[in-house]
C-alpha atoms as a PDB file:
ATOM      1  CA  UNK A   1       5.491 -10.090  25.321  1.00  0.00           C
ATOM      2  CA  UNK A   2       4.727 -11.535  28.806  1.00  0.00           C
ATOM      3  CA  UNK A   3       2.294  -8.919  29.325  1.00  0.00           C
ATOM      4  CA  UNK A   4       0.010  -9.917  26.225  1.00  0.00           C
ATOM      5  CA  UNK A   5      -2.451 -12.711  27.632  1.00  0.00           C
ATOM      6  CA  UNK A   6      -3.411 -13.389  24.057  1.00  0.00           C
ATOM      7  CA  UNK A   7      -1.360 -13.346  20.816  1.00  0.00           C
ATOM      8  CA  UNK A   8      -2.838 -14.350  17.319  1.00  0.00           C
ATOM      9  CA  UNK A   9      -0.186 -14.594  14.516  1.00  0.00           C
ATOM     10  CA  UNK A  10      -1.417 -14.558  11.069  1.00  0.00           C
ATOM     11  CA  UNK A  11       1.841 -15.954   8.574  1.00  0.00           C
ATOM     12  CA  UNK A  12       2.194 -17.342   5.058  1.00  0.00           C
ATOM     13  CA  UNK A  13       5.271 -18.651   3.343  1.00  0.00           C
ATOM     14  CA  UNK A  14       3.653 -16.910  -0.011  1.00  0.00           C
ATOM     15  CA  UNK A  15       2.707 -13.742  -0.711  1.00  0.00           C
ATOM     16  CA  UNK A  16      -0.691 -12.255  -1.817  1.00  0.00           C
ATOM     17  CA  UNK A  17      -2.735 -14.706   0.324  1.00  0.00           C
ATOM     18  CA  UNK A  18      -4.551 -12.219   2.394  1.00  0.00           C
ATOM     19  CA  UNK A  19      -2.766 -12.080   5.597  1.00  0.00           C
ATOM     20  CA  UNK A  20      -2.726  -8.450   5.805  1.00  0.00           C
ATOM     21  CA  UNK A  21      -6.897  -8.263   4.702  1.00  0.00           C
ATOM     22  CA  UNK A  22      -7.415 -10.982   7.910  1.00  0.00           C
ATOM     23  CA  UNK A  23      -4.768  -9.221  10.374  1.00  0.00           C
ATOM     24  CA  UNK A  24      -6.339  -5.664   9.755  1.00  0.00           C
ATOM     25  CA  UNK A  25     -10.036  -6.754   9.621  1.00  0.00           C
ATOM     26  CA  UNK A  26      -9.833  -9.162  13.090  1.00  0.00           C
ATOM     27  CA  UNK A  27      -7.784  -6.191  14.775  1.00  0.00           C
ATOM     28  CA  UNK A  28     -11.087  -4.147  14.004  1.00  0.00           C
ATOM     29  CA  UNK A  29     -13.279  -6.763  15.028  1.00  0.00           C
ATOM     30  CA  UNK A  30     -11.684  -7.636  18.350  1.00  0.00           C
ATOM     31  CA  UNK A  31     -11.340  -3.362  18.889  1.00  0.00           C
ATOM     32  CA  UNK A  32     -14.759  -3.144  18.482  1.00  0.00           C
ATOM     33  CA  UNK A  33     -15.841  -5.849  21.171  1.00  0.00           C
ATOM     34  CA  UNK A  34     -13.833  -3.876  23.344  1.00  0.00           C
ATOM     35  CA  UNK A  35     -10.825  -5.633  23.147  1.00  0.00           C
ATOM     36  CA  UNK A  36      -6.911  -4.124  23.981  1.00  0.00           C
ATOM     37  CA  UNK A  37      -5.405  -4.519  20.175  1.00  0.00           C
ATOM     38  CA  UNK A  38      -2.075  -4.035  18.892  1.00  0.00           C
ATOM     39  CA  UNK A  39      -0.978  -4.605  15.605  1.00  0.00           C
ATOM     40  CA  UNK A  40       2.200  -4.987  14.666  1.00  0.00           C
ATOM     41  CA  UNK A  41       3.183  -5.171  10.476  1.00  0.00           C
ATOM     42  CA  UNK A  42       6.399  -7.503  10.771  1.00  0.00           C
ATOM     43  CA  UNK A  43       6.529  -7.338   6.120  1.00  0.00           C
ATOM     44  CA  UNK A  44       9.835  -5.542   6.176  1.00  0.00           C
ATOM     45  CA  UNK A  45       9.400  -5.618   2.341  1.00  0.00           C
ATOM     46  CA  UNK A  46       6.058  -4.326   1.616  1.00  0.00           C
ATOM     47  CA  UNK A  47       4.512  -3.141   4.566  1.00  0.00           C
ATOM     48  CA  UNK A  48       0.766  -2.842   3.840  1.00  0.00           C
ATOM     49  CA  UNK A  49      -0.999  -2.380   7.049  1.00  0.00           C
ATOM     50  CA  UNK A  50      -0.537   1.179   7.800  1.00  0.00           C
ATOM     51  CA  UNK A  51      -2.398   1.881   3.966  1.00  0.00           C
ATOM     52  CA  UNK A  52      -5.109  -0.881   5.235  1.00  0.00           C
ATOM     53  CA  UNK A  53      -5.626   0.715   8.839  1.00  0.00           C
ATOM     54  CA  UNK A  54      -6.310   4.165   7.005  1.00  0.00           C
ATOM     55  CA  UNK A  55      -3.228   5.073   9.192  1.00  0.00           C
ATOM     56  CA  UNK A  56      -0.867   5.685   5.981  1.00  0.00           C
ATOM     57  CA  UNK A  57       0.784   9.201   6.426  1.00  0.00           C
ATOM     58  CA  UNK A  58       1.060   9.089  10.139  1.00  0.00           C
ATOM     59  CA  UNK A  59       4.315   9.040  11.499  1.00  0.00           C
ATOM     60  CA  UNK A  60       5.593   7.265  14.511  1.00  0.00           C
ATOM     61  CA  UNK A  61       7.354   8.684  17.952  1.00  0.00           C
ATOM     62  CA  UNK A  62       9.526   7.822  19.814  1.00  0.00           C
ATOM     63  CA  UNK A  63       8.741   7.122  23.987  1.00  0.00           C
ATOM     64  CA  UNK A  64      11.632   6.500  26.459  1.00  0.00           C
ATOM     65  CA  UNK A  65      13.764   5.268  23.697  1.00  0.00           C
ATOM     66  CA  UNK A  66      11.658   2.648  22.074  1.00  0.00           C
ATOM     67  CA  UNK A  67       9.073   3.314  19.432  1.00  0.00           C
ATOM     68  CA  UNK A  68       5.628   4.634  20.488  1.00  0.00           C
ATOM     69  CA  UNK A  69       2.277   2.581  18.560  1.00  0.00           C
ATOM     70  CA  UNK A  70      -0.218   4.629  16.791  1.00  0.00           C
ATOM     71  CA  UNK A  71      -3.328   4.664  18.915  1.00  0.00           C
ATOM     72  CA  UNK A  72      -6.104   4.108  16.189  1.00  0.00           C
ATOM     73  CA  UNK A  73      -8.965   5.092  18.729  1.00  0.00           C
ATOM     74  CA  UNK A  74      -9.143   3.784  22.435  1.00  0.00           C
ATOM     75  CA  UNK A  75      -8.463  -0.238  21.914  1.00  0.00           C
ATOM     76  CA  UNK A  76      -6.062  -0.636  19.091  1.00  0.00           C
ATOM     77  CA  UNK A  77      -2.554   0.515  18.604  1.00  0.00           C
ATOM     78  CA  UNK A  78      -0.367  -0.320  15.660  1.00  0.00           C
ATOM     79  CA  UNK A  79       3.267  -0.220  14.805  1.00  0.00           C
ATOM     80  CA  UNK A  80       4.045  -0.728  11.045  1.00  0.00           C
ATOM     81  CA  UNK A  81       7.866   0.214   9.456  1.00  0.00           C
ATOM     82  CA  UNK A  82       5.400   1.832   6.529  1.00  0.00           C
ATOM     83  CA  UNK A  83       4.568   4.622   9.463  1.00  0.00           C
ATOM     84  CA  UNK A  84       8.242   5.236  10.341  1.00  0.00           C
ATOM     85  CA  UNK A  85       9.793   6.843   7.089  1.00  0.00           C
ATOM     86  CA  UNK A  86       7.772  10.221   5.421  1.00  0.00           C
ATOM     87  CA  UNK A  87       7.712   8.226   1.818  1.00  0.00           C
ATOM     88  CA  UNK A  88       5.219   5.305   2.294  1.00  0.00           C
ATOM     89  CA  UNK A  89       5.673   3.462  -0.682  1.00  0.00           C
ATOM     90  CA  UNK A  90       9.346   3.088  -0.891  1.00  0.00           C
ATOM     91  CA  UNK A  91      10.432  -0.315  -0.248  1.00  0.00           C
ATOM     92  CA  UNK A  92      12.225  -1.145   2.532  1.00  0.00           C
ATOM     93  CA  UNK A  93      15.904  -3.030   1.912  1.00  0.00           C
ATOM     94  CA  UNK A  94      17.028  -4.535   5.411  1.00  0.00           C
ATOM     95  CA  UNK A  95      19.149  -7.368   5.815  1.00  0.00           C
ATOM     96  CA  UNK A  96      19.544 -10.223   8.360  1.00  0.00           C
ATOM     97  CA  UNK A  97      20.396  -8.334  12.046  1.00  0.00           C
ATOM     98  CA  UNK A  98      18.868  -5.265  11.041  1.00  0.00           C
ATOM     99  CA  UNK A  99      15.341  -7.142  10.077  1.00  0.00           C
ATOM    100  CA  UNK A 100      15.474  -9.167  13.766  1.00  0.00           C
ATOM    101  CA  UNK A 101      17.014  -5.829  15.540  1.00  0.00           C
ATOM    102  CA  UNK A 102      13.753  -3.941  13.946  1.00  0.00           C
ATOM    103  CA  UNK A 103      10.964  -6.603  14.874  1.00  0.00           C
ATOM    104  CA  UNK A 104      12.280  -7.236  18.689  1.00  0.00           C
ATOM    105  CA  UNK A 105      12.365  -3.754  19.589  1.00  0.00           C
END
């Protein structure tokens, strides 16, 4: 994370307030300016932004060990636990370590 000049963080304690909708559309927005963008989808539960990024059925690799973003054209890569399993909308039921072990790598 040192490497990442700028970070925006876009959180809610409640649910259905839009964060996804203002997470996917700035990501565009700063990717179009020309902007380096990653994305990351940290909703363990209900992972939306891979459906919202038109990335849904796109799987993630694997680099060197560690998981490889999705480049979504030439500024804006996005990691999202939705593009990690072949069923998409299956919930995802993680528990305390797993849930940190999963968003720090």
């Amino acid at each position: 994370m040192d490497k990442i000049k700028h970070k925006i963080m876009v959180m809610s304690n409640k649910g259905g307030v839009g964060k996804s909708t203002v997470s996917v559309n700035l990501a565009f927005g700063l990717s179009e300016q020309g902007k380096k963008v990653g994305l990351l989808d940290a909703d363990l539960h209900g992972p939306s932004l891979a459906k919202m990024s038109g990335s849904q059925g796109n799987l993630l690799s694997a680099r060197e060990g560690r998981i490889a973003p999705l480049e979504m054209g030439g500024n804006m890569k996005i990691v999202s636990l939705a593009l990690l399993f072949g069923r998409q909308d299956e919930p995802i039921i993680w528990r305390g370590p797993l849930k940190m072990k999963a968003i720090k790598q």
